[in-house]
Protein backbone atom coordinates (compact mmCIF):
# COMPACT_ATOMS: atom_id res chain seq x y z
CA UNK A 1 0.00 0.00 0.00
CA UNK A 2 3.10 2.56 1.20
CA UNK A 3 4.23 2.14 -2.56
CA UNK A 4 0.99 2.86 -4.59
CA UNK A 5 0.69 6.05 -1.98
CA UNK A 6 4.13 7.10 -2.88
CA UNK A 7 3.47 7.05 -6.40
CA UNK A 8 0.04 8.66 -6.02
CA UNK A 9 1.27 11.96 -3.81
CA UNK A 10 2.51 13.94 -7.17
CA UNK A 11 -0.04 13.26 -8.63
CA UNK A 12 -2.61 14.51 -5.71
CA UNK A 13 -0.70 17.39 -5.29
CA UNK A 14 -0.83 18.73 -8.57
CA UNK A 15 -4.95 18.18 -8.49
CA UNK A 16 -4.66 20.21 -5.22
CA UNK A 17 -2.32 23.04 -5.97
CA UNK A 18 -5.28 25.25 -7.12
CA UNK A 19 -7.16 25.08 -4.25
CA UNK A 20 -4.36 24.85 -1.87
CA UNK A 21 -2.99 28.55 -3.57
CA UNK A 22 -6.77 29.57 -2.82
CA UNK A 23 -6.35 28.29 0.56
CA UNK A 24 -3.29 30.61 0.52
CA UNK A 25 -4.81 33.71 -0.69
CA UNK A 26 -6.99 33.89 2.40
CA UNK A 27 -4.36 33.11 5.02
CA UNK A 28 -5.71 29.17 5.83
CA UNK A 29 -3.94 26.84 3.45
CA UNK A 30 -0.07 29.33 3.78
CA UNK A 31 0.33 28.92 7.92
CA UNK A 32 3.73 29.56 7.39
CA UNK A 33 5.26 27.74 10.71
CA UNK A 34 3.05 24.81 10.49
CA UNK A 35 0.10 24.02 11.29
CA UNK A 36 0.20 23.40 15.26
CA UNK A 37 1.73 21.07 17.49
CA UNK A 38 2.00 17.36 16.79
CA UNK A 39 0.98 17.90 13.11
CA UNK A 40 2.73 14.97 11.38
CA UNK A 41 2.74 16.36 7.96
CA UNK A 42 6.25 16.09 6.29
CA UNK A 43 6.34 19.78 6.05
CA UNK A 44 5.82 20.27 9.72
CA UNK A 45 8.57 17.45 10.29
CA UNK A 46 10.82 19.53 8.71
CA UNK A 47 9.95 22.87 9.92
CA UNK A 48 9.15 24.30 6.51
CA UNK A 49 6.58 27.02 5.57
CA UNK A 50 3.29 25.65 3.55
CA UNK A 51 3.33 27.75 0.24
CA UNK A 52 0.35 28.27 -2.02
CA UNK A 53 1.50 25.10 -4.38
CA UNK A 54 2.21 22.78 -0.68
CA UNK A 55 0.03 19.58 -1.22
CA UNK A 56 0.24 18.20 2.36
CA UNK A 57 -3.05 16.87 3.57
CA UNK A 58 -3.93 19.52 6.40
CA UNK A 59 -3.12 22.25 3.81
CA UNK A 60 -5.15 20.95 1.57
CA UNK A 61 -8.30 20.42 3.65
CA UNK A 62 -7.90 23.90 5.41
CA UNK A 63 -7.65 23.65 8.87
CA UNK A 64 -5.10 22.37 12.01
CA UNK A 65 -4.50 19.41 13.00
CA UNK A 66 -4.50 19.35 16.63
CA UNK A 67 -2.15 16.38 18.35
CA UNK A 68 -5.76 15.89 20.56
CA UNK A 69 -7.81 14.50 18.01
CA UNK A 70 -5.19 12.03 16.43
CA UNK A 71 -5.17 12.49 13.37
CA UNK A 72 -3.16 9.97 11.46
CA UNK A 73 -0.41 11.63 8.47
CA UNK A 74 -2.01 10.87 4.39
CA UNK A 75 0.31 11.52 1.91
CA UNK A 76 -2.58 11.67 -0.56
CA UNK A 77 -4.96 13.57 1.59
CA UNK A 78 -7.91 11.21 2.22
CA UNK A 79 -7.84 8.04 4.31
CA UNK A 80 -11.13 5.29 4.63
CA UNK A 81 -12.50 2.14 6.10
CA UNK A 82 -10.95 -0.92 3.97
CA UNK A 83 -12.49 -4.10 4.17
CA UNK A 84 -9.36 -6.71 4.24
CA UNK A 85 -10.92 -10.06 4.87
CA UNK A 86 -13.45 -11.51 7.02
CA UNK A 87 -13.72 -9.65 10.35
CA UNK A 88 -11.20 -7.27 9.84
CA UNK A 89 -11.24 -3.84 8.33
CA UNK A 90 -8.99 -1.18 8.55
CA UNK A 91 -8.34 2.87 8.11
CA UNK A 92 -5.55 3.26 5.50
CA UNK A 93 -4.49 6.11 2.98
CA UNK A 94 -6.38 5.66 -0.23
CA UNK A 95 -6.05 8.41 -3.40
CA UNK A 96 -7.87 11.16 -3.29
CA UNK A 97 -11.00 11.20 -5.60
CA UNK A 98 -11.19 12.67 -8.91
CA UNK A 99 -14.23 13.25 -11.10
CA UNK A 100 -14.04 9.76 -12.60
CA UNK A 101 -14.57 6.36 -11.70
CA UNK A 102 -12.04 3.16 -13.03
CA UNK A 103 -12.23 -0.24 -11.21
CA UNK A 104 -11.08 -1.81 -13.92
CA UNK A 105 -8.36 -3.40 -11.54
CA UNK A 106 -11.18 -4.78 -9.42
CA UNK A 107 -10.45 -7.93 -8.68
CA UNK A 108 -14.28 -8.81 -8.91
CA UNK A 109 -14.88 -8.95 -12.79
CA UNK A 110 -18.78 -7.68 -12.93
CA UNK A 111 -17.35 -4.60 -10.47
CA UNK A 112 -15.10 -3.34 -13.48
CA UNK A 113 -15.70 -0.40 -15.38
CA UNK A 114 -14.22 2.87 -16.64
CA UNK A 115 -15.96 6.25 -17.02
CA UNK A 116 -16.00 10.01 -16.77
CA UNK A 117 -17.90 11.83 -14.47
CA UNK A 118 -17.78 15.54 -14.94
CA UNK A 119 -21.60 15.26 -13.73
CA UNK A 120 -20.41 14.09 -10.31
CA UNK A 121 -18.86 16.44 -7.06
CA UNK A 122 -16.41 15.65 -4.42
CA UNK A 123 -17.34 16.04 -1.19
CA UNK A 124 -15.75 16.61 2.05
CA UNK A 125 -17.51 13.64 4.30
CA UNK A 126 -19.33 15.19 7.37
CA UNK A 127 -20.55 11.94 8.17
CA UNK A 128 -21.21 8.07 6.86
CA UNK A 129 -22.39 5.55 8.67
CA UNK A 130 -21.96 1.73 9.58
CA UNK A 131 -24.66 -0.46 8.25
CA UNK A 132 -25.69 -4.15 8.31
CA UNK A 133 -25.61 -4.31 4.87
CA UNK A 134 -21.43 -3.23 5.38
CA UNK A 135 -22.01 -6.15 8.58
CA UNK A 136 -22.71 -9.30 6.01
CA UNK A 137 -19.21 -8.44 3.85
CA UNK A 138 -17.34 -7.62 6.76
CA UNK A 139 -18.53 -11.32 8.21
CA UNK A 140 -17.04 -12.96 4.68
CA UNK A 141 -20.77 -13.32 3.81
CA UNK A 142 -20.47 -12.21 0.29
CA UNK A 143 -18.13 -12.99 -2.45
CA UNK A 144 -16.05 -9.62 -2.14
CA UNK A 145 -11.94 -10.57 -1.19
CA UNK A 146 -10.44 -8.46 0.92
CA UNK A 147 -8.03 -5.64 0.63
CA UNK A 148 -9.35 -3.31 -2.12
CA UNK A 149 -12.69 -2.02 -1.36
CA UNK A 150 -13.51 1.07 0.40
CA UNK A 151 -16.42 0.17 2.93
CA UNK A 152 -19.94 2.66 3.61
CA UNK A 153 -22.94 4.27 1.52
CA UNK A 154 -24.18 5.97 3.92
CA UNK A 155 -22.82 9.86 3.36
CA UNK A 156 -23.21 13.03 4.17
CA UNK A 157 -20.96 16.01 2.81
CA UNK A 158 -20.08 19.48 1.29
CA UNK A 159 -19.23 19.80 -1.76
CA UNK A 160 -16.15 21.01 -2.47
CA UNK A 161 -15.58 20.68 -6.04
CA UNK A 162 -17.92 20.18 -8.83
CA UNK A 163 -18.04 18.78 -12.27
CA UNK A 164 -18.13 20.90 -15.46
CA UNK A 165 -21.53 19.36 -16.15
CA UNK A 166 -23.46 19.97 -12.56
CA UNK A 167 -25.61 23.03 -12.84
CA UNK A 168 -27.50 23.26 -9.49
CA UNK A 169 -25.31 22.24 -6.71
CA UNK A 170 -22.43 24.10 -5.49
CA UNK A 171 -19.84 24.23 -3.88
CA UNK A 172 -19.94 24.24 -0.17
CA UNK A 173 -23.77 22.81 -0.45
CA UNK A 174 -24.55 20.36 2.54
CA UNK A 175 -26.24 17.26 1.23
CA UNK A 176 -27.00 14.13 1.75
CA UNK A 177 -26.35 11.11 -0.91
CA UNK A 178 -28.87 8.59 -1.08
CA UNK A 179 -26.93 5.08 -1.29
CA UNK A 180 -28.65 4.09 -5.16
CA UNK A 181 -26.22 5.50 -7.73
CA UNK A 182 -29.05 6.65 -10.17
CA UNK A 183 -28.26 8.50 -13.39
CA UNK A 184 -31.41 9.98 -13.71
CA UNK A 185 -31.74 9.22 -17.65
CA UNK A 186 -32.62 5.87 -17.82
CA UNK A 187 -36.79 3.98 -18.11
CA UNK A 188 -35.99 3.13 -14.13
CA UNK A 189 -35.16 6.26 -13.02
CA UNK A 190 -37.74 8.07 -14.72
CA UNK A 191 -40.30 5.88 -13.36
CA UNK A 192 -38.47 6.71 -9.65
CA UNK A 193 -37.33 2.80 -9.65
CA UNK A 194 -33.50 4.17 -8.91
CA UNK A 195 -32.48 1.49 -7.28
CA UNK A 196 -32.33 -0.54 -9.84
CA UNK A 197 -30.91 2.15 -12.41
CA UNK A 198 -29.85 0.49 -15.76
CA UNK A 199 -26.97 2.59 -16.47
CA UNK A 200 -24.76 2.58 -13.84
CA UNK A 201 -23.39 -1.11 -12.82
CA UNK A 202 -22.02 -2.77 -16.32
CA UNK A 203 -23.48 -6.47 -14.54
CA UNK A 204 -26.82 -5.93 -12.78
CA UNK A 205 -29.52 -3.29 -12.45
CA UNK A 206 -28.90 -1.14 -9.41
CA UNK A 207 -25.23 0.43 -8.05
CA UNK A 208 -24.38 1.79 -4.39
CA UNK A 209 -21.11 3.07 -2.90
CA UNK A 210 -18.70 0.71 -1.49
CA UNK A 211 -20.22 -2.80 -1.84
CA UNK A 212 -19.81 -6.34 -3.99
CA UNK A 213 -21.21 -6.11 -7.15
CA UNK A 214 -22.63 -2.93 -7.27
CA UNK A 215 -20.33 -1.20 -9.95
CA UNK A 216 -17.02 -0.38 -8.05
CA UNK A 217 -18.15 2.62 -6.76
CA UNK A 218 -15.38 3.69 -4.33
CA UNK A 219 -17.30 4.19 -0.85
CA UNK A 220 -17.76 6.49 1.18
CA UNK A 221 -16.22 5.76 4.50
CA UNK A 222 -13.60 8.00 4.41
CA UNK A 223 -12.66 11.78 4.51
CA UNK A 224 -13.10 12.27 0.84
CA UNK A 225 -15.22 10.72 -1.73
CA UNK A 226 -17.30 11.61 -5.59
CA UNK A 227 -20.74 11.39 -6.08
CA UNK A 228 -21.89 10.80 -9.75
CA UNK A 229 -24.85 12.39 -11.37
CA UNK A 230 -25.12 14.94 -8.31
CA UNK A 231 -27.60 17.16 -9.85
CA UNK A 232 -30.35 14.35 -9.65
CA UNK A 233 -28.75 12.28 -6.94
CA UNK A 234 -27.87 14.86 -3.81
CA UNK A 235 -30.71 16.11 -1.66
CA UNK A 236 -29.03 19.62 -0.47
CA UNK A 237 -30.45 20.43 2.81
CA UNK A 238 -31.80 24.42 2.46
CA UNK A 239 -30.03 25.99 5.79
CA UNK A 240 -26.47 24.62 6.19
CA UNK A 241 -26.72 26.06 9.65
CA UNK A 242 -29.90 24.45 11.22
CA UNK A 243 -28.35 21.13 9.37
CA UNK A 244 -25.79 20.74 11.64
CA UNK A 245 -27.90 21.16 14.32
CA UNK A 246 -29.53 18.12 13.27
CA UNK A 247 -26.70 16.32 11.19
CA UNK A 248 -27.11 12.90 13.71
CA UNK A 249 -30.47 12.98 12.90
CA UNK A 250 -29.88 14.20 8.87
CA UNK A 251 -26.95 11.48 8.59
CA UNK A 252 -30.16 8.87 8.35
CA UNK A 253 -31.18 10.00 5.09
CA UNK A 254 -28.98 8.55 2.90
CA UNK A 255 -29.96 4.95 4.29
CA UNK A 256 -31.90 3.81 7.14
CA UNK A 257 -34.31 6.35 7.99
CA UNK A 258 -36.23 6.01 4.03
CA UNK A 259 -35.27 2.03 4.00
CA UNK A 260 -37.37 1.02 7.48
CA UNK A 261 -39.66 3.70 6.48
CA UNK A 262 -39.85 1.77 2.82
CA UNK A 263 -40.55 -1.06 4.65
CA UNK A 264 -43.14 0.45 6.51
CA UNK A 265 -44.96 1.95 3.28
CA UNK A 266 -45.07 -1.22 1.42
CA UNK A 267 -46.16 -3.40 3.99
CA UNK A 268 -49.18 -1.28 4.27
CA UNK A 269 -49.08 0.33 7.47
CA UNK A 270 -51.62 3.28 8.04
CA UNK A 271 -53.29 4.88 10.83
CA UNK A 272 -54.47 2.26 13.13
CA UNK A 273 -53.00 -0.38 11.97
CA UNK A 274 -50.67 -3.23 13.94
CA UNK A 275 -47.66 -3.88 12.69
CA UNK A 276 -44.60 -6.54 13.08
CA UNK A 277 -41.24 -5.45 12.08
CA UNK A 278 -38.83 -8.40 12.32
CA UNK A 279 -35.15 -7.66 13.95
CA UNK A 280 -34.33 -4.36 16.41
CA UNK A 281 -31.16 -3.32 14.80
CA UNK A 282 -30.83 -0.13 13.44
CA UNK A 283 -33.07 -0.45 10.58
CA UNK A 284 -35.52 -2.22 12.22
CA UNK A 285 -36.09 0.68 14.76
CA UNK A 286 -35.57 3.37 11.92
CA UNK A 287 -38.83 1.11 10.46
CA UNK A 288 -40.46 1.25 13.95
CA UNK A 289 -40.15 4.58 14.46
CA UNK A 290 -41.39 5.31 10.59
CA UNK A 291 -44.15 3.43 11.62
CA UNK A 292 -45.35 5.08 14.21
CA UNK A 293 -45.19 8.57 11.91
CA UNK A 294 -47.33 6.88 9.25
CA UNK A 295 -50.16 6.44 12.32
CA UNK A 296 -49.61 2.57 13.46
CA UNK A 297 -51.89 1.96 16.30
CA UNK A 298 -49.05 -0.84 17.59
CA UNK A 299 -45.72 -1.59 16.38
CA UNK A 300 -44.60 -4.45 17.80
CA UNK A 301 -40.64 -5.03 17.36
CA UNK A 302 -39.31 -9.06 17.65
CA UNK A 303 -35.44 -9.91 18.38
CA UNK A 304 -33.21 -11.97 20.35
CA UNK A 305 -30.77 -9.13 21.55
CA UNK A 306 -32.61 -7.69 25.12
CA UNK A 307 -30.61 -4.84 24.67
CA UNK A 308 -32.16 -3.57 21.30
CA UNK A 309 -35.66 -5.12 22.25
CA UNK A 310 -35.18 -2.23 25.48
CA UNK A 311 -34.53 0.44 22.83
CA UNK A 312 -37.38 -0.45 21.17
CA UNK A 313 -39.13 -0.11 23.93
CA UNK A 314 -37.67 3.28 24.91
CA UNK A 315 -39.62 5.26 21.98
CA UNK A 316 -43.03 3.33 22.84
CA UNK A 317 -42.93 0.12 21.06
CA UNK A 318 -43.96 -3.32 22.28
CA UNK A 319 -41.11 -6.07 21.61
CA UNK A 320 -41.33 -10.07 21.51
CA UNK A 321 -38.27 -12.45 22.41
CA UNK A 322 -38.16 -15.05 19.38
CA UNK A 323 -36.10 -17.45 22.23
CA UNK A 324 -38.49 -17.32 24.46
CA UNK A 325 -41.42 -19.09 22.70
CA UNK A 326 -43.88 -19.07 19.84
CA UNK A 327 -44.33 -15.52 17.87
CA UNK A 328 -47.81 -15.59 17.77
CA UNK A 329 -48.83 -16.36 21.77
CA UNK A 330 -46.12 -13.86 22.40
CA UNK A 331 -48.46 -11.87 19.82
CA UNK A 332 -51.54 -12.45 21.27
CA UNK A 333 -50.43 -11.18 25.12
CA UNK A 334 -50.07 -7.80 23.56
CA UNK A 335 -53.12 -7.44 20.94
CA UNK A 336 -55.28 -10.26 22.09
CA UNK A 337 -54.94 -12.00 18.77
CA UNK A 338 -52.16 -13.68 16.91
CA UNK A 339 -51.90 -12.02 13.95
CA UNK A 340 -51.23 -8.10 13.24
CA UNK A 341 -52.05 -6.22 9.82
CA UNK A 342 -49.08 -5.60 8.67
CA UNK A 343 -45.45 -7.24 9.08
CA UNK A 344 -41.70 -6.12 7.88
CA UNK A 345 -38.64 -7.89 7.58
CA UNK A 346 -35.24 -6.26 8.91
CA UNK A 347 -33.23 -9.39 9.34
CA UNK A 348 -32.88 -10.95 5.71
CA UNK A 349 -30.50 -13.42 4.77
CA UNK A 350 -28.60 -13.82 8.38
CA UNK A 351 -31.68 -14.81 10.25
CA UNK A 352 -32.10 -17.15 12.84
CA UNK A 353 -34.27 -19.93 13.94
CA UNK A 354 -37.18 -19.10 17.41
CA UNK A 355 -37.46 -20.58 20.73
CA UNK A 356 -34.78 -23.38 21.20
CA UNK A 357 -33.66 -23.22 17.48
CA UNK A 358 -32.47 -19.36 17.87
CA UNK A 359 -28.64 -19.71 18.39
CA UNK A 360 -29.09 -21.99 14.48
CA UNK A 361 -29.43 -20.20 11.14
CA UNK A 362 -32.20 -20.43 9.12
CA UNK A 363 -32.18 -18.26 6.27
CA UNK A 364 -35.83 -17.91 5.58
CA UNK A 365 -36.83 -18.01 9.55
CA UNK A 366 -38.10 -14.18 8.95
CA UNK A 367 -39.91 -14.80 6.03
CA UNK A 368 -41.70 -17.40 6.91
CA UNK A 369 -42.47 -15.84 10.48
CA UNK A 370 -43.93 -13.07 8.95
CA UNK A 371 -46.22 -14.96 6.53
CA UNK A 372 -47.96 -16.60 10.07
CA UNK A 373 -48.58 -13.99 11.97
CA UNK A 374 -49.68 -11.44 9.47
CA UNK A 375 -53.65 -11.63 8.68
CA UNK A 376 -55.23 -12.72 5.05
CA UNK A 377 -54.74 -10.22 2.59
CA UNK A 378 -51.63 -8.15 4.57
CA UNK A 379 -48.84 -7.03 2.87
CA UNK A 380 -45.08 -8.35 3.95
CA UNK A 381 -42.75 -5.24 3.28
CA UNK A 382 -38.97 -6.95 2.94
CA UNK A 383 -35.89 -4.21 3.02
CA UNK A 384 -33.97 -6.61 4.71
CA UNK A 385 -31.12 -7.70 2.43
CA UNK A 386 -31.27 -11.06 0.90
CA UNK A 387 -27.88 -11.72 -1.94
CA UNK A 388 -27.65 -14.01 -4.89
CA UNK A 389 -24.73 -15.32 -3.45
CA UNK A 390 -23.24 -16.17 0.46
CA UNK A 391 -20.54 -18.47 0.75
CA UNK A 392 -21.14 -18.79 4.73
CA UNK A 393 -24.49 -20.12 4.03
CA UNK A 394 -25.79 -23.15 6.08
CA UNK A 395 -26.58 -25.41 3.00
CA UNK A 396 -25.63 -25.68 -0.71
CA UNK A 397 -29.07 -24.06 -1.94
CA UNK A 398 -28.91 -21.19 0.29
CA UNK A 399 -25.62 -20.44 -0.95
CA UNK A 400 -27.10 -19.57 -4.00
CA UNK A 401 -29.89 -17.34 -2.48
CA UNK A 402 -32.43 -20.50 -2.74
CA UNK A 403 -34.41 -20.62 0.48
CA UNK A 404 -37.12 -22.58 1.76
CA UNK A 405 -40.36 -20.79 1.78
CA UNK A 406 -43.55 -21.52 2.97
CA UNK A 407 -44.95 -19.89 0.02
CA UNK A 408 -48.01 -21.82 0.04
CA UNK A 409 -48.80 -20.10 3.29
CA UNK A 410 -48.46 -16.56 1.87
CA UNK A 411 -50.06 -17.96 -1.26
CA UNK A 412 -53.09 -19.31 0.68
CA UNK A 413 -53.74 -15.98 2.73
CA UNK A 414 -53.75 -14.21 -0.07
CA UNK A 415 -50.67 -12.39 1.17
CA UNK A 416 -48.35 -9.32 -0.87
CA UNK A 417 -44.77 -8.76 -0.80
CA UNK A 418 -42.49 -6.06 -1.66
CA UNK A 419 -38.86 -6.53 -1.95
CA UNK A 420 -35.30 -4.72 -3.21
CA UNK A 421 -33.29 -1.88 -2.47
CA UNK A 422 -35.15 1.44 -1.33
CA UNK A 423 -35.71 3.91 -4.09
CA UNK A 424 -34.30 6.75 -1.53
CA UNK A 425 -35.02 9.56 -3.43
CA UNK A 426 -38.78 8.86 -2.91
CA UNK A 427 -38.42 9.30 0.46
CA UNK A 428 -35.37 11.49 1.35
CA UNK A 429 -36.72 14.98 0.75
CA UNK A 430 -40.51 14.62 2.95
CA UNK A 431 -38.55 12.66 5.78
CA UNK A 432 -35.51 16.11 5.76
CA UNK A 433 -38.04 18.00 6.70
CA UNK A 434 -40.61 15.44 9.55
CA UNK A 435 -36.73 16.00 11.04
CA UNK A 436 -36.35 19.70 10.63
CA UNK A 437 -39.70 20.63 12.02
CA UNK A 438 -39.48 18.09 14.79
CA UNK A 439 -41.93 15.62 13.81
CA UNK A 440 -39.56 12.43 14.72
CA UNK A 441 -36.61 12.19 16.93
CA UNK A 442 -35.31 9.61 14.68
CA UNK A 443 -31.48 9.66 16.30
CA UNK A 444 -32.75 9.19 19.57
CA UNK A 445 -34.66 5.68 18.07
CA UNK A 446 -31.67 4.53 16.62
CA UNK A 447 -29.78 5.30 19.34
CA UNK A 448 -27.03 6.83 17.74
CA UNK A 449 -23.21 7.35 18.74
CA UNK A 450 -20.94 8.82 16.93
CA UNK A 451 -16.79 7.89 16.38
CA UNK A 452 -13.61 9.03 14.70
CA UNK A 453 -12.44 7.22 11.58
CA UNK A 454 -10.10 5.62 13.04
CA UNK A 455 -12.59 4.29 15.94
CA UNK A 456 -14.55 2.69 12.81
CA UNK A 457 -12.61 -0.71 13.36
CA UNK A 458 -14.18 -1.02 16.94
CA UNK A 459 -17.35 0.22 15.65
CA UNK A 460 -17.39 -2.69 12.91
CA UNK A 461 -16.41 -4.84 16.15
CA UNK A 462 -19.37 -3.42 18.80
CA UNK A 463 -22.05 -4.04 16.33
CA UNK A 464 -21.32 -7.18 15.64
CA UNK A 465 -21.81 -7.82 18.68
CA UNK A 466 -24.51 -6.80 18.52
CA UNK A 467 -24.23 -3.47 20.32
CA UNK A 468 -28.18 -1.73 20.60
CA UNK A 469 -26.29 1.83 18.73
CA UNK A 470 -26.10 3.20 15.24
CA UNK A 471 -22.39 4.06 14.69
CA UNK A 472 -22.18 7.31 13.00
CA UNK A 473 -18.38 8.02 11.68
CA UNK A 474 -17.70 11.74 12.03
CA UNK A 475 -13.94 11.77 9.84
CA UNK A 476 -13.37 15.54 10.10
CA UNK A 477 -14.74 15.79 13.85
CA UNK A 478 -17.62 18.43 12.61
CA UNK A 479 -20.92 17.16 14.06
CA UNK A 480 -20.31 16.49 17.80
């Protein structure tokens, strides 16, 4: 890695020297004597001044590096989360991004593609967050090998550079990126499908930031990162000021806050109705807690973890124990019947078995759960993430995505389900502003703490574990 940095520092530097000399021109970017004590730049080492052309990270990005935060030295002026092979991830120096996109040295062949991007922005990462999804190819559950791919698409940033084709953001906008790449051109994206966008993944329908087989988009777990097609795809929130003020609870938008809503919406749910979301991580109680905004009369959440079942709890929800009996008497005790209206899954592919089979995997536990216990004629809403291929599966079939569903019970009820990646965009904009004008306290649900980026390891490590806590990475220290 110290090699292809080395050979990558020119060449940031000369991409930086205009904004650096910018930098200069005000009195940030030239600090002369360094940029404050324990700044590990090699400039500072030296005890050189920073002219307009310097291309040292701290110059670049405008501001001093105090010794308190620890801030590690990046020759190339942007570090991220890499995922190096099962369980282990790790904060590295990785090349600063430039308006274009080539993984054609992707060492997974559908991933590799080549293109310009003079529609797309950089941005300066404000936040990004850790996510199941991130969970299952951190646990080796997907096919992706380790040691190229930037982890996270969950962001939030400013822009500070844009494209020679984007016409409506600008620079220093605050927005959030919904995790669909969409290009905004295509039959899907017209018809607001954009997760599955036909024009930006050269091997399926569909793209997102830093995961397998999604087009080799480089993600966004790190200081620095591009967004393509940023005039359709960025939702710029309209007061930078009163964003900040609400940036844990604005960092949701990109991911979990419209996905358990999603789930929510297709499912059915409606004033009055009852409702069973499957699984209390984060997701789970963003879909609880969108829930309860669309008018649910009950939202019951089910998990194994006490610790997220007493979150749950904590914003007003009932919870059921799958290990502690049958779903549906555990049901009953709270609604007096065994069935509720509606029903969505937040587990997906990693699920487990109930009562004395819950410490053994069943991959389509979840599904079939929710096809007993919701009533004739519900609707299932599934966001949880089920893949084409997991070489950790439990049996040969599964490992292939084929599960074994009761689908003659969902047939016979007359039951609907609704599956795939969230179209954000649908949501993003109407749930910005429930959180600006106080209608949800959507943070507090998800129980949200926020770390450094280079406390993401231990963050990868406390939610496996299951931790009851939506790990929000703050890389420039800007929203505590």
């Amino acid at each position: 890695m110290s090699g292809v940095t080395n050979r990558l520092a020119s060449s940031v530097r000369l991409v930086q020297r205009g904004t650096a000399a910018a930098l200069a021109n005000t009195g940030v970017g030239n600090l002369g004597g360094g940029h404050g004590l324990g700044c590990p730049c090699h400039a500072c080492k030296l005890g050189r001044a920073h002219g307009g052309s310097c291309g040292c990270a701290a110059c670049f990005k405008g501001f001093e590096i105090p010794k308190s935060r620890g801030y590690a030295s990046s020759a190339t002026g942007n570090r991220g989360v890499i995922f190096m092979g099962p369980n282990h991830v790790e904060v590295q120096d990785i090349p600063f991004p430039k308006l274009e996109l080539d993984s054609t040295s992707s060492p997974v062949v559908s991933e590799r593609q080549k293109r310009k991007c003079q529609h797309g922005v950089i941005l300066k990462v404000v936040s990004t967050n850790i996510c199941g999804s991130d969970q299952h190819m951190v646990r080796g559950r997907t096919s992706l090998p380790g040691g190229h791919m930037v982890l996270g698409h969950e962001i939030t940033g400013e822009v500070v550079e844009c494209g020679s084709d984007v016409e409506f953001i600008k620079k220093g906008d605050l927005c959030s990126v919904p995790f669909n790449i969409a290009c905004g051109r295509c039959p899907m994206c017209k018809a607001g499908h954009t997760g599955v966008c036909l024009n930006v993944n050269p091997a399926r329908p569909g793209a997102a930031y830093g995961y397998v087989d999604m087009g080799g988009w480089i993600g966004g777990q790190a200081e620095y990162v591009m967004v393509p097609y940023a005039d359709f795809n960025l939702l710029k929130f309209p007061d930078k000021d009163h964003a900040m003020e609400k940036i844990q609870d604005l960092t949701l938008l990109s991911d979990i806050f419209p996905t358990g809503f999603h789930g929510a919406v297709m499912a059915g749910v409606k004033p009055g109705k009852t409702v069973y979301i499957a699984g209390a991580g984060p997701v789970g109680l963003a879909s609880a807690a969108g829930a309860q905004l669309l008018g649910a009369a009950c939202v019951i959440v089910a998990d194994l973890n006490e610790e997220r079942l007493a979150q749950a709890r904590a914003f007003g929800c009932e919870t059921v124990n799958i290990s502690k009996g049958p779903i549906q008497d555990q049901i009953y005790d709270i609604l007096r019947e065994p069935e509720v209206d509606c029903a969505v899954d937040c587990v997906g592919f990693e699920a487990r078995g109930c009562g004395h089979d819950h410490s053994r995997e069943v991959p389509a536990q979840v599904l079939n759960d929710c096809m007993a216990v919701t009533k004739c004629g519900g609707g299932v809403g599934i966001p949880g993430l089920y893949v084409t291929e997991d070489p950790g599966a439990v049996d040969e079939a599964a490992q292939f995505g084929n599960l074994s569903l009761r689908i003659g019970l969902g047939w016979a009820k007359s039951l609907y389900f609704y599956t795939g990646q969230t179209p954000v965009m649908k949501y993003h904009k109407d749930l910005m502003n429930a959180i600006l004008f106080d209608k949800i306290d959507i943070a507090k649900a998800v129980n949200v703490e926020l770390i450094s980026l280079d406390d993401a390891p231990r963050g990868y490590t406390d939610f496996d574990k299951g931790a009851a806590k939506k790990f929000v990475i703050d890389p420039h220290a800007m929203c505590a």
